[in-house]
Protein backbone atom coordinates (compact mmCIF):
# COMPACT_ATOMS: atom_id res chain seq x y z
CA UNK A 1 31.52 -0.16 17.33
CA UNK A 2 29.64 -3.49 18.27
CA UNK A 3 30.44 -6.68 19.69
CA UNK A 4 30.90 -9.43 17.36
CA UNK A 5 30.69 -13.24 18.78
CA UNK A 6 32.86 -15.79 16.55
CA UNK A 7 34.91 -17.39 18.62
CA UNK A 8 33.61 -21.07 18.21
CA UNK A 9 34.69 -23.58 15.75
CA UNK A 10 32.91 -27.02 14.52
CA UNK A 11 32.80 -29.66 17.69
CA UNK A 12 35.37 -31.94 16.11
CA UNK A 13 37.91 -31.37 13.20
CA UNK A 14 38.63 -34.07 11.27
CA UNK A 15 41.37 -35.49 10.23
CA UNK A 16 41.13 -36.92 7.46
CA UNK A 17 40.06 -35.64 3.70
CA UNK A 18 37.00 -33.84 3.15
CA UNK A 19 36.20 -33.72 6.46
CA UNK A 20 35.37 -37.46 6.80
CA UNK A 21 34.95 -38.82 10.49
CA UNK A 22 35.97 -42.40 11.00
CA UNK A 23 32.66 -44.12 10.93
CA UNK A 24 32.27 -43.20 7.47
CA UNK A 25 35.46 -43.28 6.21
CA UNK A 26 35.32 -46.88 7.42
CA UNK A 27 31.80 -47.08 5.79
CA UNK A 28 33.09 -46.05 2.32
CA UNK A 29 36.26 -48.33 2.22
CA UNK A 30 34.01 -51.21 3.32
CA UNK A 31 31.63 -50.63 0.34
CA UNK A 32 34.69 -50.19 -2.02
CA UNK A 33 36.79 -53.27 -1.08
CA UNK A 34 33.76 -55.90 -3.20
CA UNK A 35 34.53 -53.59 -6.08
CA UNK A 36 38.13 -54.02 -6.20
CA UNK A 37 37.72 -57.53 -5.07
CA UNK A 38 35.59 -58.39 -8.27
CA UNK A 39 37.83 -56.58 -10.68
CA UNK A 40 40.29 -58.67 -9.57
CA UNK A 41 38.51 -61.59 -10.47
CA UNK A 42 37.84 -59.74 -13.99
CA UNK A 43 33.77 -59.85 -13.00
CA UNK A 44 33.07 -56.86 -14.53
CA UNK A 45 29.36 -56.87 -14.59
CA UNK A 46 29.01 -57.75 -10.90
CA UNK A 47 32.14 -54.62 -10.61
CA UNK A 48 29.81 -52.65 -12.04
CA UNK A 49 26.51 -53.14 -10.13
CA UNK A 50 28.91 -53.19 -6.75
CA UNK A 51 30.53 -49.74 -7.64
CA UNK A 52 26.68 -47.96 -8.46
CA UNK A 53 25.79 -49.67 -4.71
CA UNK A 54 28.90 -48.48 -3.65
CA UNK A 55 28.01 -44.85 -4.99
CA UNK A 56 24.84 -45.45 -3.16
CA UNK A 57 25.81 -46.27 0.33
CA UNK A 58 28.64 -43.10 -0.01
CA UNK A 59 25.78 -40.62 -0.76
CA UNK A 60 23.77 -42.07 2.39
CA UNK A 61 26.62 -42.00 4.83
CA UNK A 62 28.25 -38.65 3.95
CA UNK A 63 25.84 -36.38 2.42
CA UNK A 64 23.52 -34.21 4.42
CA UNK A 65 19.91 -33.50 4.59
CA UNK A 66 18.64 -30.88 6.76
CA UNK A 67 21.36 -31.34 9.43
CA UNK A 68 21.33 -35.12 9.56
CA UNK A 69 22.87 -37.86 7.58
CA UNK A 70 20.40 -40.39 5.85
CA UNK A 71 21.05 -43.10 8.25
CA UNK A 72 19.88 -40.81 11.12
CA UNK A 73 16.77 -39.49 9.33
CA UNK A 74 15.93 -43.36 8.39
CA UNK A 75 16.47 -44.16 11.86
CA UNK A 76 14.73 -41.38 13.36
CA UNK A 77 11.39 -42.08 10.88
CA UNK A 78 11.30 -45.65 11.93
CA UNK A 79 11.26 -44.72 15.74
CA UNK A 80 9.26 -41.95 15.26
CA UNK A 81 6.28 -43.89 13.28
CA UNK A 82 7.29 -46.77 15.81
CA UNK A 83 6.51 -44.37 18.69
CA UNK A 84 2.87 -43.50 16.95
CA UNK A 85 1.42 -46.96 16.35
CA UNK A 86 2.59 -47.95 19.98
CA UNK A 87 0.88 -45.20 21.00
CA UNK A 88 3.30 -43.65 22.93
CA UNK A 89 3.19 -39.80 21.12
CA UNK A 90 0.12 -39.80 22.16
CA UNK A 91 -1.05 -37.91 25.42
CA UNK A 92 -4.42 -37.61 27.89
CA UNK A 93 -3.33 -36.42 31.07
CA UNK A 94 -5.11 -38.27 34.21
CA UNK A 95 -7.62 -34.84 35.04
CA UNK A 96 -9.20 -35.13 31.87
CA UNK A 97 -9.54 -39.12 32.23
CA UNK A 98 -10.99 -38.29 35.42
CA UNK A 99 -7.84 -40.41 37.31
CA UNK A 100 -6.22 -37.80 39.79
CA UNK A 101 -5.54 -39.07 42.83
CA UNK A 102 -2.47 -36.33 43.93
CA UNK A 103 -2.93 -33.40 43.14
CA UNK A 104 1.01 -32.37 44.21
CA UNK A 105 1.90 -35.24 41.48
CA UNK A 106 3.51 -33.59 38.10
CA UNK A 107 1.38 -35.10 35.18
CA UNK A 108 3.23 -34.32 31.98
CA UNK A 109 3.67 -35.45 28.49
CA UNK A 110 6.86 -37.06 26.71
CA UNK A 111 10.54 -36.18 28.04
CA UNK A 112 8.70 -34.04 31.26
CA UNK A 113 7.14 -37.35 32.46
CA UNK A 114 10.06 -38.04 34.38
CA UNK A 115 9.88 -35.06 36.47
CA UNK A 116 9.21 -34.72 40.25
CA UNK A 117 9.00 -31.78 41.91
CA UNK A 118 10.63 -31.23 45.73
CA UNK A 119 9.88 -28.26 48.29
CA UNK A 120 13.35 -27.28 49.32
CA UNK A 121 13.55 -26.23 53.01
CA UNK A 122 12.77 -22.73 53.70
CA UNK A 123 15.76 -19.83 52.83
CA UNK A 124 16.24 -16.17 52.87
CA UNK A 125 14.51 -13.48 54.86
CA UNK A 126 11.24 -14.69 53.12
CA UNK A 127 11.86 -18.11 53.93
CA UNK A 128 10.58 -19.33 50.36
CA UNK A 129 11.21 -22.55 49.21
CA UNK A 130 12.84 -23.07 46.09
CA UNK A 131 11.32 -25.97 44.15
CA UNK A 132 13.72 -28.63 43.34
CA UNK A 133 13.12 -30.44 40.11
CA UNK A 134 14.50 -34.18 39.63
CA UNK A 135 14.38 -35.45 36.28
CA UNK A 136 14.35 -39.48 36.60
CA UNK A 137 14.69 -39.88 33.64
CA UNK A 138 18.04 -37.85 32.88
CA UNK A 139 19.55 -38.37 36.44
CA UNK A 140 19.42 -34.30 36.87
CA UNK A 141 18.08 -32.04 39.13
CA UNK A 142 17.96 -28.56 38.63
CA UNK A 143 16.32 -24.78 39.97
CA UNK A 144 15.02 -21.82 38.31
CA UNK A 145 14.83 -18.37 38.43
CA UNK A 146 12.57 -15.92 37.47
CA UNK A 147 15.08 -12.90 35.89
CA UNK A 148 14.74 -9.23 35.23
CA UNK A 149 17.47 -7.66 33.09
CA UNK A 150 17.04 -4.19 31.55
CA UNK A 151 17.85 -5.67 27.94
CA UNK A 152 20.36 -4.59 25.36
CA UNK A 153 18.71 -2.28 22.88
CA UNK A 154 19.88 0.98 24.41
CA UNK A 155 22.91 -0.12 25.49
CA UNK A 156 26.62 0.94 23.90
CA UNK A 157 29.46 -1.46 22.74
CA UNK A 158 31.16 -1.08 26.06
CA UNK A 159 28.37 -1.81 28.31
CA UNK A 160 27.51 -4.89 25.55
CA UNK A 161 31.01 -6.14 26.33
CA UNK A 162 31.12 -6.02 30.03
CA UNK A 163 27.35 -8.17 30.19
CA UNK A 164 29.10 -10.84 27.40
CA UNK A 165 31.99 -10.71 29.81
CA UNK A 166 29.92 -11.34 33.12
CA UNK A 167 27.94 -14.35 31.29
CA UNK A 168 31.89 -15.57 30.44
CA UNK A 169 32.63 -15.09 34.43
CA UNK A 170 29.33 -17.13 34.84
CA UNK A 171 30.00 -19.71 32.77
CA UNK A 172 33.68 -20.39 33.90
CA UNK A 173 32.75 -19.70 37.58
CA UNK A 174 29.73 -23.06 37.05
CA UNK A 175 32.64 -24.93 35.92
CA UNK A 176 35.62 -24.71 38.71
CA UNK A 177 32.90 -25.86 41.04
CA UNK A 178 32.89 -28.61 38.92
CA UNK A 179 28.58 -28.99 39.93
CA UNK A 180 26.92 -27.51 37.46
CA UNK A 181 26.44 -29.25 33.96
CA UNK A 182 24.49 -26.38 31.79
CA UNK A 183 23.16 -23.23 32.27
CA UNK A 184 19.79 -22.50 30.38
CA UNK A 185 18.21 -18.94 29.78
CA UNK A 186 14.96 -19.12 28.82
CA UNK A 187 13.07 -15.88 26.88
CA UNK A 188 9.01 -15.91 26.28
CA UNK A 189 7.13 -13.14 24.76
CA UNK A 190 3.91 -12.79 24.56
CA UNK A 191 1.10 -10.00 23.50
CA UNK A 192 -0.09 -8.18 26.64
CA UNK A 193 -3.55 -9.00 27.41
CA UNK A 194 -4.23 -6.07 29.61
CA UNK A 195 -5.03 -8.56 32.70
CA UNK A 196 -3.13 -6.18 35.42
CA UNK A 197 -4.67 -2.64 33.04
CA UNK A 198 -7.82 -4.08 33.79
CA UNK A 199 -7.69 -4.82 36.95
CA UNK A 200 -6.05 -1.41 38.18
CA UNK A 201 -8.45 0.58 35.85
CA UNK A 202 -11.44 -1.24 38.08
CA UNK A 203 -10.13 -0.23 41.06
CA UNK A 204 -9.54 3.27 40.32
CA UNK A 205 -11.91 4.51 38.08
CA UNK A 206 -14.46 6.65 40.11
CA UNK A 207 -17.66 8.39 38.80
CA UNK A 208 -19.44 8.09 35.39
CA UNK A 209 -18.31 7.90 32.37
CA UNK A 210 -17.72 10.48 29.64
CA UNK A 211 -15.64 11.55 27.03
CA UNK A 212 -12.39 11.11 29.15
CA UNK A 213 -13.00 7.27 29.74
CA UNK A 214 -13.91 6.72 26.47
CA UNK A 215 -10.43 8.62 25.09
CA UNK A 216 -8.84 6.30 27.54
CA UNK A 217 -10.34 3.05 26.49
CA UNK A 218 -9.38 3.49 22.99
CA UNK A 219 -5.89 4.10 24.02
CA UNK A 220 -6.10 1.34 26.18
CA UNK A 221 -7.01 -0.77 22.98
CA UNK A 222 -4.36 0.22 20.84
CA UNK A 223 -1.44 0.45 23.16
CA UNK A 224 -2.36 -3.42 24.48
CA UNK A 225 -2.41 -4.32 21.28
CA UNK A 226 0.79 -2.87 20.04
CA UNK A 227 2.53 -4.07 23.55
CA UNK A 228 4.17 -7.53 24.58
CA UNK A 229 5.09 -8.89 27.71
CA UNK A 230 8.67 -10.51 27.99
CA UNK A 231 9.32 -13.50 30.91
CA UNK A 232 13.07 -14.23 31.38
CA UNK A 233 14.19 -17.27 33.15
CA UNK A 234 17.61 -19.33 34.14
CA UNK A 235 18.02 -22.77 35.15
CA UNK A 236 20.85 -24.21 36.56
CA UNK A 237 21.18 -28.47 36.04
CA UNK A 238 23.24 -30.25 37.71
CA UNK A 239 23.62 -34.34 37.37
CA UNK A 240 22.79 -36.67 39.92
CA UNK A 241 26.60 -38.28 39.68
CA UNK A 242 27.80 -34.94 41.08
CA UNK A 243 24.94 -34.00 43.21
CA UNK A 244 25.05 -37.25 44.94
CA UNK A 245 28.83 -37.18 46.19
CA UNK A 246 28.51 -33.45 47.63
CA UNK A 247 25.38 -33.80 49.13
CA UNK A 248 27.23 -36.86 51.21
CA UNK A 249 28.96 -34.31 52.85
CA UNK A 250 25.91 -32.64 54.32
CA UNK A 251 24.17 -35.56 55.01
CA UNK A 252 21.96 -37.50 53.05
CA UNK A 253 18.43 -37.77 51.16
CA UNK A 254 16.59 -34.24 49.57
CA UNK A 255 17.51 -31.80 52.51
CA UNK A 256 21.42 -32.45 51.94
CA UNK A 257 20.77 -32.02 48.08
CA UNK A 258 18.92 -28.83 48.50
CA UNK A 259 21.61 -27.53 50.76
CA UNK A 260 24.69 -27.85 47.59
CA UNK A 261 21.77 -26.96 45.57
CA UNK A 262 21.56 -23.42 47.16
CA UNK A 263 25.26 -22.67 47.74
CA UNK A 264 25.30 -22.98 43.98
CA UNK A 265 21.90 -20.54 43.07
CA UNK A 266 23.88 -18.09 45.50
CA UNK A 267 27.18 -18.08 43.25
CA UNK A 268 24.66 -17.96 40.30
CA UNK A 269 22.90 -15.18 41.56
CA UNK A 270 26.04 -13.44 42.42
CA UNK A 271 26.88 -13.33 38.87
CA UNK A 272 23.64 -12.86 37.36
CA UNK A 273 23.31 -9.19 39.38
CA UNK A 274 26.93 -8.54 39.19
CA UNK A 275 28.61 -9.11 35.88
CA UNK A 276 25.01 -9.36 33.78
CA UNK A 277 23.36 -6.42 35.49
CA UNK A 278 20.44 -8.35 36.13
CA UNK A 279 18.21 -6.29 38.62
CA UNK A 280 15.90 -9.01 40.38
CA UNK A 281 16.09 -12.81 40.57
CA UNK A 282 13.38 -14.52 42.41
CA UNK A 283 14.06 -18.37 42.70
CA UNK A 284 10.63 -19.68 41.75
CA UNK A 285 8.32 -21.96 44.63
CA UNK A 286 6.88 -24.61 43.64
CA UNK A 287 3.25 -22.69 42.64
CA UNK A 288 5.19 -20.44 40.71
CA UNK A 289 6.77 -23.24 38.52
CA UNK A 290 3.69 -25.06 38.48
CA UNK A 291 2.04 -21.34 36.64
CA UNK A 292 5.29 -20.93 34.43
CA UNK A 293 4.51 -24.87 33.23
CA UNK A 294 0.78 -24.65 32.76
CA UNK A 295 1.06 -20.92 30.91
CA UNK A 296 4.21 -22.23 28.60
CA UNK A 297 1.58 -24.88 27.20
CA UNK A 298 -1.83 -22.74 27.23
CA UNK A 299 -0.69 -19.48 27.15
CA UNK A 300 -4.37 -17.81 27.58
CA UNK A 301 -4.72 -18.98 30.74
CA UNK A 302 -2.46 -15.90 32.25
CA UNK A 303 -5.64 -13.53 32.19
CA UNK A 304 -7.31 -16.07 34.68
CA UNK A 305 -4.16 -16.39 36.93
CA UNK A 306 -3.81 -13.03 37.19
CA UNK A 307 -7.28 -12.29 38.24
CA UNK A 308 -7.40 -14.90 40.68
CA UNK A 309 -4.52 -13.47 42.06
CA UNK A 310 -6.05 -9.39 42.29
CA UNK A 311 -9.30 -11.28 44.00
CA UNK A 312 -7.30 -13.27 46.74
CA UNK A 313 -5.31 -10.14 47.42
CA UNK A 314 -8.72 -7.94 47.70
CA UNK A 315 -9.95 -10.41 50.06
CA UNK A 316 -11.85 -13.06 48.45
CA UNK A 317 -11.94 -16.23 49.24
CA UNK A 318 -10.43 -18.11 45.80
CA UNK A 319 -7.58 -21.07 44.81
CA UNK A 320 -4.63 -18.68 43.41
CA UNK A 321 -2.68 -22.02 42.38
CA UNK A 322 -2.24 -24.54 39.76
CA UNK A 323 -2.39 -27.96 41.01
CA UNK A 324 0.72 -30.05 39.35
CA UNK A 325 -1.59 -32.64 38.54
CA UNK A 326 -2.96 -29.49 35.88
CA UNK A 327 0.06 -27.66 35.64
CA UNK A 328 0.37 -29.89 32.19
CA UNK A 329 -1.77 -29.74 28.63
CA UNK A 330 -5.19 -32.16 28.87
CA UNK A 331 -4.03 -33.61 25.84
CA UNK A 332 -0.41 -33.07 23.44
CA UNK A 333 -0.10 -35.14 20.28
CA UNK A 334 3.46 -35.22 18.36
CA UNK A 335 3.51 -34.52 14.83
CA UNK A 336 6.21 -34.96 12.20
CA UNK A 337 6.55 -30.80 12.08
CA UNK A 338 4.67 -29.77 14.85
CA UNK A 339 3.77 -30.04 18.35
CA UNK A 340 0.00 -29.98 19.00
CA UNK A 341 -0.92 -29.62 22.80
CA UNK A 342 -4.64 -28.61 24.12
CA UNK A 343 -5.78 -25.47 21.58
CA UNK A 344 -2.39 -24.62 20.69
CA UNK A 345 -0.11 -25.60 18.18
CA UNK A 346 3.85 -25.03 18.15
CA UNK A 347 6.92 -25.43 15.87
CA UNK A 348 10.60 -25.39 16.82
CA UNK A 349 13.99 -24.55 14.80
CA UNK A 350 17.20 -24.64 15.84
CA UNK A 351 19.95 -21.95 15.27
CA UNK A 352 22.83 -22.50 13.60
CA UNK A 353 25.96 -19.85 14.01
CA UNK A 354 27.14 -17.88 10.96
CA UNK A 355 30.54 -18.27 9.72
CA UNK A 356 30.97 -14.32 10.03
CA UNK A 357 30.51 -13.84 13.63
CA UNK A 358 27.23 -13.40 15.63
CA UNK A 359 26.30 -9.60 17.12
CA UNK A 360 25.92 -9.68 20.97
CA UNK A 361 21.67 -9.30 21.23
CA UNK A 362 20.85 -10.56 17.76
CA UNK A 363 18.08 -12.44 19.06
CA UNK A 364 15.88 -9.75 19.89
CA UNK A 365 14.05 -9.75 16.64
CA UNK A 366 13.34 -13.77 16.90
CA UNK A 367 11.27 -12.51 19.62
CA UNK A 368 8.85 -9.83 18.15
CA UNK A 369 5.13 -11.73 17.63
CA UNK A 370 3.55 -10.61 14.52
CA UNK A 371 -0.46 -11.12 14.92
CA UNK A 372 -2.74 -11.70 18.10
CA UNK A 373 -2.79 -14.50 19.90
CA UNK A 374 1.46 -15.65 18.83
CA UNK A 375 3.93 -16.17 21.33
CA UNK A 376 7.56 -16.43 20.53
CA UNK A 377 10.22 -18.08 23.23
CA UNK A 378 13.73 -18.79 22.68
CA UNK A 379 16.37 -21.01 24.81
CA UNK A 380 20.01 -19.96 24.59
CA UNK A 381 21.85 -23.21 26.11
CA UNK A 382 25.74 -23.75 27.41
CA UNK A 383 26.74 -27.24 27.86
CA UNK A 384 29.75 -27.06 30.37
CA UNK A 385 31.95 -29.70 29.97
CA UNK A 386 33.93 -31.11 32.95
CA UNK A 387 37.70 -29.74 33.34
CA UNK A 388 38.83 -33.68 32.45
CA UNK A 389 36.80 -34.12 28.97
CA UNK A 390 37.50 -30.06 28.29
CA UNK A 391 41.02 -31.19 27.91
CA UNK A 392 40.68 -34.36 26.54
CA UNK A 393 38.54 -33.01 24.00
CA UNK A 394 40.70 -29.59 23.31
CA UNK A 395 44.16 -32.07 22.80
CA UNK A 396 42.17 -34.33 20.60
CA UNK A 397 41.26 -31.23 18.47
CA UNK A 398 44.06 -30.24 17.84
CA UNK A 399 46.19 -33.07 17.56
CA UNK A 400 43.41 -33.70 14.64
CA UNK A 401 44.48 -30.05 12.87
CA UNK A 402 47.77 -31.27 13.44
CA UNK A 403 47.37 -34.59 11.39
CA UNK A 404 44.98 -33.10 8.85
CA UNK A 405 47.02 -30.08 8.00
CA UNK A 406 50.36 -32.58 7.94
CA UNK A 407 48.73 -34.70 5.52
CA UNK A 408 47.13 -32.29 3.01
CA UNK A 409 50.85 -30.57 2.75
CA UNK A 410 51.72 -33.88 2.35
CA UNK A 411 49.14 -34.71 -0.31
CA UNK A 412 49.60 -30.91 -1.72
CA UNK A 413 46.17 -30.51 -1.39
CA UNK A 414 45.41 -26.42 -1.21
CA UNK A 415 44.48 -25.71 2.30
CA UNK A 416 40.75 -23.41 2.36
CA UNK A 417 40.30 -20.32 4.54
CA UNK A 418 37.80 -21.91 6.06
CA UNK A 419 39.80 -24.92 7.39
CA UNK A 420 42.59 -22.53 8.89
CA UNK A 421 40.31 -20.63 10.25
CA UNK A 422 38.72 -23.31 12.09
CA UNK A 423 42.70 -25.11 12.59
CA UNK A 424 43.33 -21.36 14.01
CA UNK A 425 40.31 -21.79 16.70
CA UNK A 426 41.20 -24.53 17.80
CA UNK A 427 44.49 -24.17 19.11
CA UNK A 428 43.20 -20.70 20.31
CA UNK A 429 40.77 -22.92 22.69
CA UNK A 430 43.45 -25.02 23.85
CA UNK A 431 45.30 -21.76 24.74
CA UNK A 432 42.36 -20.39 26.83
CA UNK A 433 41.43 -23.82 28.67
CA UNK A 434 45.36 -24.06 30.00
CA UNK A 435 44.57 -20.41 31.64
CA UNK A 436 41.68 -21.60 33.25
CA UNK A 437 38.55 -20.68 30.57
CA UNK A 438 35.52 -22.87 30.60
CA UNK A 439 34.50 -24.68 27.78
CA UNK A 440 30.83 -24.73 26.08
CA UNK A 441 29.52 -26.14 23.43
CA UNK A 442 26.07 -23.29 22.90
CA UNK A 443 22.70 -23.90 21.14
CA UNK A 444 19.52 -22.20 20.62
CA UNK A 445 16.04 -23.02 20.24
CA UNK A 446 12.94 -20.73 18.95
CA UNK A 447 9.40 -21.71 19.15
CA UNK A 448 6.38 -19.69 17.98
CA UNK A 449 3.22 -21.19 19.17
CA UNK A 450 -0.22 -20.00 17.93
CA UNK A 451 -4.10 -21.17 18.70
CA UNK A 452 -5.37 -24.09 16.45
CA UNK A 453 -7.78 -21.76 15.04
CA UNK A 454 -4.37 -20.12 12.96
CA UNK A 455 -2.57 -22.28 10.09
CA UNK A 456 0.78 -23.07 12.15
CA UNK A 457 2.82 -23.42 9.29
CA UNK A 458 2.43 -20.12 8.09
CA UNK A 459 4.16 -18.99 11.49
CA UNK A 460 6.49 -21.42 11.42
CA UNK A 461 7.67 -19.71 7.89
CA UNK A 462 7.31 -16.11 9.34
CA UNK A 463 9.42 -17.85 12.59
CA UNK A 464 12.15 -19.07 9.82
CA UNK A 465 11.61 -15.03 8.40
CA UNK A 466 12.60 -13.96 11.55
CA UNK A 467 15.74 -15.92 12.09
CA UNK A 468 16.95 -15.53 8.61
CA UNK A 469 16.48 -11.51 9.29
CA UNK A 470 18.65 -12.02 12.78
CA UNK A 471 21.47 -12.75 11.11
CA UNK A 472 21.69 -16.66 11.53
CA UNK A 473 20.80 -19.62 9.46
CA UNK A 474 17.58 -22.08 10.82
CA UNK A 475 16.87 -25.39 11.25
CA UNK A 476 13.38 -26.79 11.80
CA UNK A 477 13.59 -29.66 14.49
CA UNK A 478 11.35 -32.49 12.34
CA UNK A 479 10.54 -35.33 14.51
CA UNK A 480 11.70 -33.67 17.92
CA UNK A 481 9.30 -31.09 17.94
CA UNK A 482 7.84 -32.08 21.73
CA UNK A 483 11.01 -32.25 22.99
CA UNK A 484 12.20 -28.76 21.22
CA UNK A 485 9.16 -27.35 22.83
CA UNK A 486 9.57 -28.50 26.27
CA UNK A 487 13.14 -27.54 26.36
CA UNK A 488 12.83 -24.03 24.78
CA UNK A 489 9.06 -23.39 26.55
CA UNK A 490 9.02 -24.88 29.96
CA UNK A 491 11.58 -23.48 32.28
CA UNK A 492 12.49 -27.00 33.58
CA UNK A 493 16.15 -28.28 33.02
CA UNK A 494 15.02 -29.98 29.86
CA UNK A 495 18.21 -29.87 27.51
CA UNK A 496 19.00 -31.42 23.75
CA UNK A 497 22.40 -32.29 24.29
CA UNK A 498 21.05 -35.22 27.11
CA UNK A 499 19.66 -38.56 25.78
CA UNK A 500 17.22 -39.03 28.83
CA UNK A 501 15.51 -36.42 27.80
CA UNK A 502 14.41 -37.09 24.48
């Protein structure tokens, strides 16, 4: 037995033929009517060249090409060749210009400029405090946690189903607070690099050497070779419109924010170790984001993190942190199908959900890096809609089905599985959302990212391999690759579904 995911239908059901929206329905009658207009003036040779212009403008405004329309690719070229002559792809952060003046002051490239970074007061027995990141840019702020979950692979159908249930419980729980506007969960793998092996070997590795140590070096070789190292993390976002009118309650300015901001990260965390089975959440500091930012875009600098860290805590005088002003790439350059940033090059694809149903922990294979030096990360995204636009949106879908099935009995046009399927899902989400049941529109993001010394394309095809091989269909994320990395790389609120931040 497994546990099959399929309840989710298309965002909008149309109502009228073929699946036409409005827009272009409108769009297609408007290049028709000059036909019919010059036939009835019996001007056949103008009737002709309006009908092939008509054809023309039809094929532009319905059909699809890689996801978008040909409006929004012509549209998305011109800004994106606009962006590159203005300069404005293009990135140097102030430390390698030689311009830092505050060190505590985020430098970062393209839709992470925006972002400012807050010390929350202190919390817990520990007293840590949670970093509190405001997006200007998107009118968000949001906090993340660093997650440990013991993973699906050896788990049964019944334990599967209780975890999908708890994220469910999550999900609807962020949404009767009516705070929270998306929850992101945020894998990276990497190859180990034997930083903490080598550092524990040092310190307990007595006498000379011999056949023994040399046995265990090779093993040590082949076993960091064959291994990865897996970083989970969650962030919670909510919007400055809802922020803004709790925090009024508890008083005013960062403090009062951080206050709502941490009754929510309890109820999170209640549901992330309950529910999820998740057996440690650490709310990251501000350090600790800063090293999750600067090893998402150089991720060879964890060696030299780490053994800063095992020096400080033998005693020796040395800076363990990342400065914010660093905490960014020294350079990141946006390409049409790939995101360049210091000695590292990335790609992106989107995931888009089989008709036949997804299988709960599909993704782990997306995740597997295939040759030294390749890291793979993933974002698994859930939009929450308010209660008001849930229902607004769930009567407007179905009075749609309604309409389009009335009128295709009407028409005695044959009715495809695929539309009563998607009819049937429908009214089965306006069902749930009168109980009480969240809704979520979810995406995914993968990114492999390899040195510059290693033809990126050729991962981005194995990436494609991979996803293909998980069950579900990809989509590579051509002129958005920064912003695809920064969402599904840096654990910082940064979400595809907002237009501040892209």
């Amino acid at each position: 037995m497994t546990v099959i995911y399929r309840d989710y239908s298309k965002a909008r059901i149309g109502w009228l033929p073929f699946g036409l929206t409005g827009w272009q329905a409108g769009v297609i009658v408007g290049s028709v009517l000059p036909v019919f207009i010059a036939l009835n003036r019996g001007a056949w040779a103008s009737a002709g060249l309006l009908l092939l212009a008509s054809v023309a403008v039809t094929l532009v405004t319905v059909v699809p090409v890689r996801g978008r329309s040909a409006t929004g690719w012509l549209v998305a070229s011109i800004a994106f060749v606009t962006g590159g002559v203005a300069g404005w792809t293009r990135f140097r952060s102030r430390a390698a210009r030689g311009g830092v003046e505050n060190l505590d002051q985020a430098d970062l490239p393209g839709s992470l400029a925006g972002v400012e970074i807050h010390e929350g007061p202190p919390s817990g027995l520990e007293g840590r405090r949670v970093a509190l990141i405001q997006n200007h840019a998107a009118r968000t702020w949001a906090v993340t946690a660093a997650i440990v979950h013991p993973g699906l692979g050896m788990r049964d159908a019944d334990e599967r189903s209780r975890m999908a249930q708890g994220l469910a419980d999550l999900i609807d729980q962020a949404a009767r607070g009516e705070l929270v506007d998306e929850v992101l969960f945020l894998t990276r793998t990497v190859p180990e690099d034997g930083a903490e092996r080598d550092q524990w070997t040092a310190r307990h590795r007595r006498g000379p050497g011999g056949q023994v140590r040399a046995i265990n070096n090779d093993l040590q070789q082949i076993l960091t070779g064959a291994s990865v190292r897996t970083e989970t993390f969650v962030t919670v976002v909510v919007p400055e419109t809802r922020l803004g009118k709790a925090a009024r309650e508890a008083g005013r300015g960062i403090e009062a924010r951080a206050q709502v901001l941490y009754g929510v990260m309890a109820e999170i965390e209640a549901q992330l170790k309950g529910g999820m089975g998740c057996t440690n959440i650490t709310w990251l500091t501000s350090p600790e984001l800063a090293v999750a930012c600067r090893t998402g875009f150089a991720p060879g600098d964890r060696a030299g993190i780490v053994d800063a860290l095992t020096a400080a805590a033998a005693g020796v005088e040395v800076n363990t942190q990342v400065p914010w002003a660093m905490a960014g790439p020294s350079g990141a350059d946006v390409v049409a199908r790939h995101y360049s940033h210091d000695a590292w090059n990335s790609i992106s694809s989107t995931l888009r959900l089989p008709v036949k149903g997804a299988l709960l922990g599909a993704l782990a294979p997306i995740l597997a890096p295939r040759a030294t030096g390749e890291r793979r990360s993933f974002l698994v995204a859930y939009p929450i809609l308010s209660q008001r636009k849930a229902a607004r949106a769930a009567a407007s879908g179905e009075w749609a089905a309604d309409v389009g099935s009335a009128l295709r009995e009407k028409a005695r046009m044959r009715q495809s599985t695929k539309v009563r399927d998607e009819v049937a899902q429908v009214r089965a989400r306006e069902e749930r959302l009168s109980r009480g049941s969240a809704m979520t529109q979810p995406y995914a993001v993968c990114t492999v990212t390899v040195p510059k010394t290693l033809r990126v394309a050729e991962y981005g095809r194995r990436l494609d391999g991979a996803i293909r091989a998980a069950g579900f269909a990809g989509l590579r994320l051509d002129l958005a690759q920064d912003v695809a990395f920064a969402a599904s790389v840096v654990p910082m609120g940064i979400s595809l579904t907002r237009r501040g931040d892209g």
